[in-house]
Structure formats: C-alpha cells, structure tokens
N, C-alpha and C. Protein backbone atom coordinates (compact mmCIF):
# COMPACT_ATOMS: atom_id res chain seq x y z
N UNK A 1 20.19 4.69 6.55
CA UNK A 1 19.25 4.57 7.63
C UNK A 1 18.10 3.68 7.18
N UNK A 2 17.54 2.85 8.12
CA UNK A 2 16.54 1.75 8.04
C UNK A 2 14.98 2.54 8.44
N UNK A 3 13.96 2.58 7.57
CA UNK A 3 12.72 3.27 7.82
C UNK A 3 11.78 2.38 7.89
N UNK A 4 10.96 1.94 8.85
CA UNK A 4 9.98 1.10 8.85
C UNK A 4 8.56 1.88 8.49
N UNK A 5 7.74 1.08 8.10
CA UNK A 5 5.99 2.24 7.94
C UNK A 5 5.25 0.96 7.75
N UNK A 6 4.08 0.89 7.34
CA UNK A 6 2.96 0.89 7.22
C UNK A 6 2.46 0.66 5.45
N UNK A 7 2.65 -0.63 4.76
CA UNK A 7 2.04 -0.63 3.85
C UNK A 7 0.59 -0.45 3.77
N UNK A 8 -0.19 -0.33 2.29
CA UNK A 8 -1.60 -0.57 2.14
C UNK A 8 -2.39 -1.87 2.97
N UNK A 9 -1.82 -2.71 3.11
CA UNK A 9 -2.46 -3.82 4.11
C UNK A 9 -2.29 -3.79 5.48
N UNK A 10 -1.40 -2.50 5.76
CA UNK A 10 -1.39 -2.04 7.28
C UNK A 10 -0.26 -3.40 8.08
N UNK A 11 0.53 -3.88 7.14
CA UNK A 11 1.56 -4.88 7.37
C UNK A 11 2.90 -4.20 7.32
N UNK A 12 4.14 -4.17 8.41
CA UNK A 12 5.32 -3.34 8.68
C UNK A 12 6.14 -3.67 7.61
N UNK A 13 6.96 -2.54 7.08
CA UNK A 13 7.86 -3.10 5.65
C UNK A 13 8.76 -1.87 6.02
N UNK A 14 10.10 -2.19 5.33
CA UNK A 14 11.45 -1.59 5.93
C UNK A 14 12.15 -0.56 4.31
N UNK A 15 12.37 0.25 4.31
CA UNK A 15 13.25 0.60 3.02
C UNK A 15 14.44 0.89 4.07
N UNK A 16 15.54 1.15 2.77
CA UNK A 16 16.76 1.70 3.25
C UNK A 16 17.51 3.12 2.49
N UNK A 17 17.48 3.84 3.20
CA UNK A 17 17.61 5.40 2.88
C UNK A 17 19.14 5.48 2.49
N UNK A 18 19.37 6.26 0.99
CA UNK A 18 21.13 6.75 1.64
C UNK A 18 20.99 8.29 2.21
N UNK A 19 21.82 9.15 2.11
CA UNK A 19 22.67 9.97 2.88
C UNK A 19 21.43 10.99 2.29
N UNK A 20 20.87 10.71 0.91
CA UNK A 20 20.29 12.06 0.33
C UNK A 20 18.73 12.09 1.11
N UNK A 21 18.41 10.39 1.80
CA UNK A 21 17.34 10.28 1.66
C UNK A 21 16.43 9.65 0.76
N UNK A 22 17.51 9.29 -0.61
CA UNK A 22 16.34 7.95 -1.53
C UNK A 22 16.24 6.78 -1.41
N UNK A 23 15.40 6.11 -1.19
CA UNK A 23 15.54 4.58 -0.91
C UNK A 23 16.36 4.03 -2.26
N UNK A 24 17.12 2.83 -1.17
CA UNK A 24 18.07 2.51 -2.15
C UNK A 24 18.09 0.50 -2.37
N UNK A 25 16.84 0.40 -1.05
CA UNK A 25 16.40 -0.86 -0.88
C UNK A 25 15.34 -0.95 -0.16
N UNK A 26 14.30 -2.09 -0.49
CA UNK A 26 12.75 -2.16 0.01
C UNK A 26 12.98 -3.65 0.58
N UNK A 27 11.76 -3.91 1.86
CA UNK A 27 11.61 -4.92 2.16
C UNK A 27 10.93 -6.02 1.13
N UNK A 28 11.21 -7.36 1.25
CA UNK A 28 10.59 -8.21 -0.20
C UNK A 28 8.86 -8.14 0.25
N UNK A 29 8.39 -8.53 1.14
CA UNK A 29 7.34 -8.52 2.06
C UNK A 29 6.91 -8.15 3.25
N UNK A 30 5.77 -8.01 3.47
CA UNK A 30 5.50 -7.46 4.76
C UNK A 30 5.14 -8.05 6.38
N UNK A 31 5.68 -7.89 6.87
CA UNK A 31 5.29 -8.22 8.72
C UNK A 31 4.05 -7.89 9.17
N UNK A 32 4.09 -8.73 10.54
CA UNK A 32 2.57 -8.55 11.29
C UNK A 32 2.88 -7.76 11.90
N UNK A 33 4.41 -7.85 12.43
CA UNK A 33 4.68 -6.75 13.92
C UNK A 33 6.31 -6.08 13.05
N UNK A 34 6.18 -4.60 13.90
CA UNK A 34 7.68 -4.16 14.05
C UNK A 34 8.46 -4.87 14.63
N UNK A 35 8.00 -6.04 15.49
CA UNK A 35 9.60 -6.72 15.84
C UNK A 35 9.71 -7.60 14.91
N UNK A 36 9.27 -8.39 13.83
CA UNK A 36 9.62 -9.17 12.68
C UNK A 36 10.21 -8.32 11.81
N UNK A 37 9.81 -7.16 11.75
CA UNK A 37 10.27 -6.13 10.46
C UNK A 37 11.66 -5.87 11.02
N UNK A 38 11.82 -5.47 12.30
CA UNK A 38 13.44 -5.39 12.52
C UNK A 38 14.06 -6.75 12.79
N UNK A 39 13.92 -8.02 12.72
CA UNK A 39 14.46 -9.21 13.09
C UNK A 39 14.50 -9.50 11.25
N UNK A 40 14.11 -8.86 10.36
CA UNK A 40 14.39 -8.96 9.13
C UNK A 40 15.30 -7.96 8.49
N UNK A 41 15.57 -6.88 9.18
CA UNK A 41 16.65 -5.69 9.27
C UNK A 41 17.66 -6.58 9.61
N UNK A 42 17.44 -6.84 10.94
CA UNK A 42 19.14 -7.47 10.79
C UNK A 42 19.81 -8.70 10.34
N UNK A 43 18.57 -9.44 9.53
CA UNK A 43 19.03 -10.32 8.73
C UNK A 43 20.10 -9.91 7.11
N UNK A 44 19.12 -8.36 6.88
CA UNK A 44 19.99 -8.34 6.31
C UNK A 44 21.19 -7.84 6.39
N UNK A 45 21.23 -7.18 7.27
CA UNK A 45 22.53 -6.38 7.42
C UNK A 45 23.78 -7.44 8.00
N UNK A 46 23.28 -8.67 8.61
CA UNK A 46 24.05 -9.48 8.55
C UNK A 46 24.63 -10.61 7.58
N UNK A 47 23.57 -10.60 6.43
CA UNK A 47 24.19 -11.02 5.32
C UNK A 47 24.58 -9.87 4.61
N UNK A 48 24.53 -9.20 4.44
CA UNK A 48 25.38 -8.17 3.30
C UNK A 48 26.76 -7.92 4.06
N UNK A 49 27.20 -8.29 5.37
CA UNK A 49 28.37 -8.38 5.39
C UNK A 49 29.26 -9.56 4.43
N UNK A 50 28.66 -10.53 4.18
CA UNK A 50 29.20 -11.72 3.34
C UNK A 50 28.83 -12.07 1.78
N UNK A 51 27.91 -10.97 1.73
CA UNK A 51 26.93 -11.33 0.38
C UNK A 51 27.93 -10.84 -0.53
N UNK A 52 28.01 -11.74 -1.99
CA UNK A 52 28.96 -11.53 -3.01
C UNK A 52 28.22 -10.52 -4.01
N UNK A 53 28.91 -10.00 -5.11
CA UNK A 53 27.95 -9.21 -6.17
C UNK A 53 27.84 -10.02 -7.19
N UNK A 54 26.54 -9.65 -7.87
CA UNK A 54 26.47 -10.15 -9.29
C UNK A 54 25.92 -9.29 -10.11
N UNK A 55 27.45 -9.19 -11.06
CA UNK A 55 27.07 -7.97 -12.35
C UNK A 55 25.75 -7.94 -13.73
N UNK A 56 25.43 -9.23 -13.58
CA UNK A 56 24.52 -9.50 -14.58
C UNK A 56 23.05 -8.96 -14.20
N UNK A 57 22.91 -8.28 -13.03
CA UNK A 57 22.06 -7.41 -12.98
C UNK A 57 21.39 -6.74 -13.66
N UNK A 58 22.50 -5.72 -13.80
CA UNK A 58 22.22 -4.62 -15.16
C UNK A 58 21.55 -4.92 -16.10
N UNK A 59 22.06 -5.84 -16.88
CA UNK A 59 21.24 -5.87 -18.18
C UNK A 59 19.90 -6.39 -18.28
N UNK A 60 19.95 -7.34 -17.39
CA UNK A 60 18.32 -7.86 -16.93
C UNK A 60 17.73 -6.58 -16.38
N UNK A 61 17.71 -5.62 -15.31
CA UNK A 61 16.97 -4.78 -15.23
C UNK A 61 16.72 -3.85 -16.85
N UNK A 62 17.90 -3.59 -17.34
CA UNK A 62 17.41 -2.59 -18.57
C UNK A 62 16.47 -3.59 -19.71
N UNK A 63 16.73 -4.13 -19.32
CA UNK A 63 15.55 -5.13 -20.20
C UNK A 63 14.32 -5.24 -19.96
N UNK A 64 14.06 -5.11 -18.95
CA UNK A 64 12.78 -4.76 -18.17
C UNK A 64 12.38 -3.52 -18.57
N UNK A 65 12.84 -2.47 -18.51
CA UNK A 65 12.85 -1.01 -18.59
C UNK A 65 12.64 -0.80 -20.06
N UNK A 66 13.10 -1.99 -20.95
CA UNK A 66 12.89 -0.74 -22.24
C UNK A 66 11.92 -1.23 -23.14
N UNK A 67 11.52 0.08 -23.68
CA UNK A 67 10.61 -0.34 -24.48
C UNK A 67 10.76 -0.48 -26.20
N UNK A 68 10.07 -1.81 -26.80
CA UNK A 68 11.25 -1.86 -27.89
C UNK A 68 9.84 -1.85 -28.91
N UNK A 69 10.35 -1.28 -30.30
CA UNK A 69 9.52 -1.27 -31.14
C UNK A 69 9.02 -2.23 -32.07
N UNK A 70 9.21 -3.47 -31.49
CA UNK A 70 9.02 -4.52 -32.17
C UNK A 70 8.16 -5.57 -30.94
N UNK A 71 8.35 -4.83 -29.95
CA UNK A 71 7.25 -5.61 -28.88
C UNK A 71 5.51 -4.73 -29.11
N UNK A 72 4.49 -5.63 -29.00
CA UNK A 72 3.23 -5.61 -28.79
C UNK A 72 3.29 -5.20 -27.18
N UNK A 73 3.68 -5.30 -26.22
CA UNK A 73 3.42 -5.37 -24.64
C UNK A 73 4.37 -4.92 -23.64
N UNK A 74 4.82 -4.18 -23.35
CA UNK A 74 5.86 -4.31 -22.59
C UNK A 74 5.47 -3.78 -20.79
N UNK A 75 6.29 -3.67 -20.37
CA UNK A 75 5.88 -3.10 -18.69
C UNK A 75 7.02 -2.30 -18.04
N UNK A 76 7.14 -1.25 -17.22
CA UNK A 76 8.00 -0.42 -17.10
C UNK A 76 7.81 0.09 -15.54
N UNK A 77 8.44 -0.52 -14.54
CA UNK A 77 8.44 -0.40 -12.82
C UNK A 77 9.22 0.81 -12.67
N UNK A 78 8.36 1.64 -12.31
CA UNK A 78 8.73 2.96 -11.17
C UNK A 78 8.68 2.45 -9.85
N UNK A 79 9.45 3.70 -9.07
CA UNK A 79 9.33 3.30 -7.30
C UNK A 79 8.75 4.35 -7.54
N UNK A 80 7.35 4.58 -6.51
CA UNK A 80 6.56 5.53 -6.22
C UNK A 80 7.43 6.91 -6.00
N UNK A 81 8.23 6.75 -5.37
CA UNK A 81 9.00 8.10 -5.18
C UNK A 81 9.55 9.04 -6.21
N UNK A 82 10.04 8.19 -7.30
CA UNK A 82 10.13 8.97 -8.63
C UNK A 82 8.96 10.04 -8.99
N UNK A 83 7.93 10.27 -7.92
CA UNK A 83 6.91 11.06 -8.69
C UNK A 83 6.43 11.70 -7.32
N UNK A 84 7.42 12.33 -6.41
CA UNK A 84 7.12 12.99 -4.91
C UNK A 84 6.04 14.21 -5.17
N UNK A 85 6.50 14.91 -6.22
CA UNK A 85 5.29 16.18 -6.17
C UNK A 85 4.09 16.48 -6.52
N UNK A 86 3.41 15.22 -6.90
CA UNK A 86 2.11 15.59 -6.88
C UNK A 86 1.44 15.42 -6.25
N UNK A 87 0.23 16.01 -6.14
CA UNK A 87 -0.73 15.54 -4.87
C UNK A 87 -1.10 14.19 -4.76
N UNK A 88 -1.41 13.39 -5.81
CA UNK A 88 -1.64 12.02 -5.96
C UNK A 88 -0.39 10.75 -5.33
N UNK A 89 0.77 10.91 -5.14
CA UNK A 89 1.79 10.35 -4.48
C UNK A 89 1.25 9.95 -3.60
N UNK A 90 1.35 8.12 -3.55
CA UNK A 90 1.01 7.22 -2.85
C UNK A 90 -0.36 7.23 -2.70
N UNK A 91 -1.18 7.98 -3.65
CA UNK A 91 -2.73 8.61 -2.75
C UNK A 91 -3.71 8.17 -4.15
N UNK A 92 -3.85 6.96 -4.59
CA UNK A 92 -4.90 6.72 -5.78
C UNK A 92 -4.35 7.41 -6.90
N UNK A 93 -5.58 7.23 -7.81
CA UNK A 93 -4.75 7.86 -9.13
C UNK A 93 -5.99 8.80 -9.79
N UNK A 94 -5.28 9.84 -10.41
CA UNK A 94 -6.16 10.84 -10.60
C UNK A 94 -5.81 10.93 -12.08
N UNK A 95 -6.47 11.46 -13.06
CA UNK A 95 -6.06 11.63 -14.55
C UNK A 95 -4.79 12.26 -14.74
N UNK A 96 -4.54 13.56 -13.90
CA UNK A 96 -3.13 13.91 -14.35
C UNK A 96 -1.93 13.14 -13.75
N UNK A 97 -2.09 12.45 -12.49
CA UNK A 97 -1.14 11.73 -12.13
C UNK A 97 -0.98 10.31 -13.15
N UNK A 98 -2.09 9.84 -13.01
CA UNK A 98 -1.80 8.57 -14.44
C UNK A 98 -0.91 8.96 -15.70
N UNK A 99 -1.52 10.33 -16.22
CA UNK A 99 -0.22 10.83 -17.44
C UNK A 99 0.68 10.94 -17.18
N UNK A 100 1.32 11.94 -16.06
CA UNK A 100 1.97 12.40 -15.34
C UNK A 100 3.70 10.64 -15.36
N UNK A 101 2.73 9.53 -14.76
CA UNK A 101 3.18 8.25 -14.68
C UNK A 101 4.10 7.96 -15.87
N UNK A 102 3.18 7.65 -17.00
CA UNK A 102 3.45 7.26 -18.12
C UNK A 102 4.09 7.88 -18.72
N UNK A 103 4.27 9.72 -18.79
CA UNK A 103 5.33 10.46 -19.17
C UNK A 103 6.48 9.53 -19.00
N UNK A 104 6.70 9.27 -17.52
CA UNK A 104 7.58 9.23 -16.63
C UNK A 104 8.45 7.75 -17.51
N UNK A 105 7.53 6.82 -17.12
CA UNK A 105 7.91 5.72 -17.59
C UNK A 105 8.55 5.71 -19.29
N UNK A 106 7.57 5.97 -19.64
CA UNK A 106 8.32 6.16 -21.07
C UNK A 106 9.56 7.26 -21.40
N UNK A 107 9.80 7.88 -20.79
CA UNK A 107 11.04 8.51 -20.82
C UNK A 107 12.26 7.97 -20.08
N UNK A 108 12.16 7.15 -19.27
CA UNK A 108 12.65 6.60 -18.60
C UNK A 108 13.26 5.38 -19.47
N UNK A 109 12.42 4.58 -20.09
CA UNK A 109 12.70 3.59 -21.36
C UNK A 109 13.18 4.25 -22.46
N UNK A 110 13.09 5.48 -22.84
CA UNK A 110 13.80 6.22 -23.87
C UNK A 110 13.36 5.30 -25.49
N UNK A 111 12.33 4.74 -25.42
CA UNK A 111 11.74 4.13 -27.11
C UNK A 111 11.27 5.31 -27.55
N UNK A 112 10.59 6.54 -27.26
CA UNK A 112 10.07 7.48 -28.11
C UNK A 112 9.90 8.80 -27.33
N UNK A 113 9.53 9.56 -28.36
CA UNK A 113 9.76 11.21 -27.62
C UNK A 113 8.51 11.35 -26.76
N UNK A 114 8.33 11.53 -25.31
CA UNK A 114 7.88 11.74 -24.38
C UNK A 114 6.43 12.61 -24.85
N UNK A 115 7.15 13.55 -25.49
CA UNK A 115 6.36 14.69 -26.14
C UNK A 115 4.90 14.52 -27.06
N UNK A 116 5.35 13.49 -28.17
CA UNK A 116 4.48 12.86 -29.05
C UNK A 116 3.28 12.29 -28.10
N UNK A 117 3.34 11.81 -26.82
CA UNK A 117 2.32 11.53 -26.55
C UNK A 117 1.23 12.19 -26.11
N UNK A 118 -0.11 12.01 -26.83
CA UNK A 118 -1.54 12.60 -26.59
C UNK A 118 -2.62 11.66 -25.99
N UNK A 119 -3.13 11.75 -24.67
CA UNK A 119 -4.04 11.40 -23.93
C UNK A 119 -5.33 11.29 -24.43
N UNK A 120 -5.91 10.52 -24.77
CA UNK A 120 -7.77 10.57 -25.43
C UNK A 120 -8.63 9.97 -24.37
N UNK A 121 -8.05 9.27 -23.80
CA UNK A 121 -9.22 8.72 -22.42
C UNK A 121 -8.56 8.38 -20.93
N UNK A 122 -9.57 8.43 -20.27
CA UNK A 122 -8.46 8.23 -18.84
C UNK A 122 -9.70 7.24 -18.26
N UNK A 123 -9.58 6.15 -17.53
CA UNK A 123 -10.58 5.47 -16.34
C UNK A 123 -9.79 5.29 -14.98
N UNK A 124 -10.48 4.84 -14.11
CA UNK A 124 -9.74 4.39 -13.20
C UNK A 124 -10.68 3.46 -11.87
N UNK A 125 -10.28 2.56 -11.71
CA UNK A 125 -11.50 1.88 -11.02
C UNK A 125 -10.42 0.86 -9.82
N UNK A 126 -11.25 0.54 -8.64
CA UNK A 126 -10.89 -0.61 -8.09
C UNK A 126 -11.21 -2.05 -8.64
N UNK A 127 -10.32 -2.79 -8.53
CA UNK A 127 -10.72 -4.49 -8.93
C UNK A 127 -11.89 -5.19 -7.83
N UNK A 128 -11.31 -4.53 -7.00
CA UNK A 128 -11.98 -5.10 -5.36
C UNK A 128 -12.19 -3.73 -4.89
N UNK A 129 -13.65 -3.11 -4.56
CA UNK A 129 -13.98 -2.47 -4.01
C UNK A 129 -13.39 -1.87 -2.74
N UNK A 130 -13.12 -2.67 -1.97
CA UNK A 130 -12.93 -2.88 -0.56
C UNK A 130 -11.33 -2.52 -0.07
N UNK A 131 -10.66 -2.98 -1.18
CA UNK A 131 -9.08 -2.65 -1.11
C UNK A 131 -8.27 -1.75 -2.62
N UNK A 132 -7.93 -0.53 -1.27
CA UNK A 132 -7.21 0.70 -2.21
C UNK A 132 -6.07 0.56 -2.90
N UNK A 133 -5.52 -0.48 -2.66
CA UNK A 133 -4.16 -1.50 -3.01
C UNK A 133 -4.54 -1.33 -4.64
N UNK A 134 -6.00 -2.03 -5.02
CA UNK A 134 -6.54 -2.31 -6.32
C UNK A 134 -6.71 -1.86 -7.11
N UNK A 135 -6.61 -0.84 -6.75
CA UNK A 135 -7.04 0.75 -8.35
C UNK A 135 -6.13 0.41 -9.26
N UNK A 136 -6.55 0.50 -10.62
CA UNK A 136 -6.03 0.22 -11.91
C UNK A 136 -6.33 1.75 -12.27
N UNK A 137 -5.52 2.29 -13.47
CA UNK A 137 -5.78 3.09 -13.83
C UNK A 137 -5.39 2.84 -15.39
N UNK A 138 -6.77 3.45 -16.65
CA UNK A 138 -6.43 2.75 -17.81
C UNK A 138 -6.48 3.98 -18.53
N UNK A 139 -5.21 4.38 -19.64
CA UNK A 139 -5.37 5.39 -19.97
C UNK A 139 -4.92 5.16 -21.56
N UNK A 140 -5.92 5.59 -23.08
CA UNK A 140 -5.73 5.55 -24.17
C UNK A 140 -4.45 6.93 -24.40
N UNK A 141 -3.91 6.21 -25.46
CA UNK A 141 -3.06 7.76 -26.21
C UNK A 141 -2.98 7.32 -27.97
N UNK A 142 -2.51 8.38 -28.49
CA UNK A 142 -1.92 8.34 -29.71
C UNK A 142 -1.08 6.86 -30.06
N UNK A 143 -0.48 6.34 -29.19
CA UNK A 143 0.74 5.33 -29.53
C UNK A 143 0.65 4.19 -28.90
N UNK A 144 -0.79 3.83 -28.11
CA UNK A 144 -1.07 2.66 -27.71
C UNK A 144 -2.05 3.21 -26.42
N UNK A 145 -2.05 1.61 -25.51
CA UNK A 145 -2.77 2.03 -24.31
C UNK A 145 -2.27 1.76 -23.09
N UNK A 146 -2.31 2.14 -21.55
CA UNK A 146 -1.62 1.99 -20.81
C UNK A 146 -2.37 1.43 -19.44
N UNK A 147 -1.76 0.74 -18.76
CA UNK A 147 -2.20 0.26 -17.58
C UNK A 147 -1.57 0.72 -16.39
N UNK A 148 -1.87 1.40 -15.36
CA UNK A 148 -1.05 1.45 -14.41
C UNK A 148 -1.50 1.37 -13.23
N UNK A 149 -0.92 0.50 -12.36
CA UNK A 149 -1.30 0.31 -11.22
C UNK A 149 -0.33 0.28 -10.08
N UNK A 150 -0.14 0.16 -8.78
CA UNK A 150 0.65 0.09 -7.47
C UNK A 150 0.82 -1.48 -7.30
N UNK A 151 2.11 -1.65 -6.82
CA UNK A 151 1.79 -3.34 -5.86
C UNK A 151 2.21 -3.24 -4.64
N UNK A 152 2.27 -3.74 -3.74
CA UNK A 152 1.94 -3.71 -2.17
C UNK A 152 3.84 -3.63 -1.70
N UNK A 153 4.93 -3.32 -2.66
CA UNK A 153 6.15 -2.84 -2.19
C UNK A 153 6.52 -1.03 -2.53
N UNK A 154 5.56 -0.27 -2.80
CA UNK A 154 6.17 1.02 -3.74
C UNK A 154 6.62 1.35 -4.52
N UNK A 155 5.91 -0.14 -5.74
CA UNK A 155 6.10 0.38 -6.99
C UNK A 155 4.79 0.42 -7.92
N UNK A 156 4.86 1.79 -8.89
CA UNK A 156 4.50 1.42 -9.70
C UNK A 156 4.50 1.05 -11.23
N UNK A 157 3.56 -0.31 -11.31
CA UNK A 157 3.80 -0.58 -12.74
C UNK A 157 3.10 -0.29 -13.73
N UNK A 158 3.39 -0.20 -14.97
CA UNK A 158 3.12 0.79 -16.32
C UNK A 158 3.13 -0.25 -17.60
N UNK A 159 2.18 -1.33 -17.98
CA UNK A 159 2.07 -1.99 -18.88
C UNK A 159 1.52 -1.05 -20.05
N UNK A 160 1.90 -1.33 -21.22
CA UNK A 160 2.35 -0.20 -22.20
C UNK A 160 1.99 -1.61 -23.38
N UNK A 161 0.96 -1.08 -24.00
CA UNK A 161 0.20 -2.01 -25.26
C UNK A 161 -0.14 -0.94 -26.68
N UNK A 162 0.52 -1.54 -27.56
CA UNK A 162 0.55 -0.86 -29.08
C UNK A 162 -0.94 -1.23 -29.43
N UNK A 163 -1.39 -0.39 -30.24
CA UNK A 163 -2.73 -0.29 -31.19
C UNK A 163 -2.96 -1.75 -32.27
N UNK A 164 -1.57 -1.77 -32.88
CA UNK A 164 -1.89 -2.55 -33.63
C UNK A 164 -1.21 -4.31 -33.62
C-alpha cells in the first residue's frame, strides 16, 4: 500500500508499506500538491513493471553500514521507524533518544559491543532556528563522538568519529 503525509517542510512524500506495515520504499523528494505525489506513484509503479535488478546493491549498502576499525569517520543511516517506541520518534531529539539512536546504529554495524558504550555529554541545538528539520544532536562517549541528525526523507543519520 502507497501512504502519502506531510514532510518537515509541509511538502507531500509517498512511502510504500508491505503486508506487515514497514516501509519498504520512500519517495526521493517532495511535492507541492497530492496530485504530483500521486502522478509520481504511478510513475513508479509503472516502471517497476519493466525495471531490471541490480545485485551489486548489497555490498554498497553494507559498506555504508559498517563500521570499521581502521576508519577515523564513518556514518550509519537509520529509517526513523527503526526506533517507533519512544516518545521522541519523529519528534526532536532528547538525550535518551540520541543514545537510544546510536545504540541502535552501532549495533546495527556490528564493529563493537553495543554495551561498552558510556555517554559523558549530550547537546542538541538547531542550525537554523526557524526550521525543526535542523536539530543536530551531539553526543560524547567512551569510544568516540557522535552526530545525529534527521534529513527531510525519514532518515536518520549517525556520523560516528574516533577520539584519536
């Protein structure tokens, strides 16, 4: 099923639900009107009748995803939904949801035990006052420091920086 809503810029954007209910595809960008957002629905549904696959996917996404011990920097994309139960979902970022994140992410990359990590500072600020889109949230630990923020499709990202 095709779900239209309402991003942070109040611009129409489409996911696509399976059977359980998880999105299993997001719109690339957002519309002025619901009738562009569905005249982009059935663009795709009319190319994915013809659209071919390409397996080289995979490894480019897990490459993205992991975190390696010989990188200084890495970055690690959640879809907001990976994190439905807290009060903070879709709603700014609060200190336990920022940890909460980064648990997430880093277990998800599987470089180190989830556990080992200890929290020493939390901030969280807008870039731009004016737009909620902007909140950064910066949080120190034991094993580096972390950045996390939203981007305007329902994800969020988790830049992940070593100490030394």
């Amino acid at each position: 099923m095709y779900q239209i809503y309402r991003d942070a810029k109040q611009e129409f954007r489409w996911r696509l639900l399976d059977e359980d209910g998880q999105i299993i595809a997001v719109s690339g960008e957002g519309h002025p009107s619901n009738q562009e957002c569905r005249a982009e629905i059935d663009r795709v549904k009319e190319r994915s009748q013809t659209a071919g696959f390409d397996d080289s996917s995979d490894s480019q996404y897990q490459c993205r995803m992991a975190i390696s011990d010989g990188k200084d920097t890495n970055t690690i994309t959640l879809h907001e939904d990976s994190m439905p139960d807290h009060p903070n979902h879709y709603n700014g970022w609060s200190a336990s949801y920022a940890e909460a994140v980064v648990r997430k992410a880093a277990e998800i990359a599987g470089a180190f035990d989830v556990s080992v990590i200890t929290f020493s500072h939390y901030s969280s600020s807008r870039v731009s006052p004016d737009k909620g889109y902007s909140e950064v949230a910066y949080l120190e630990t034991n094993i580096g420091y972390f950045f996390v923020m939203r981007d305007m499709v329902d994800h969020i990202n988790v830049v992940y920086n070593r100490w030394d």
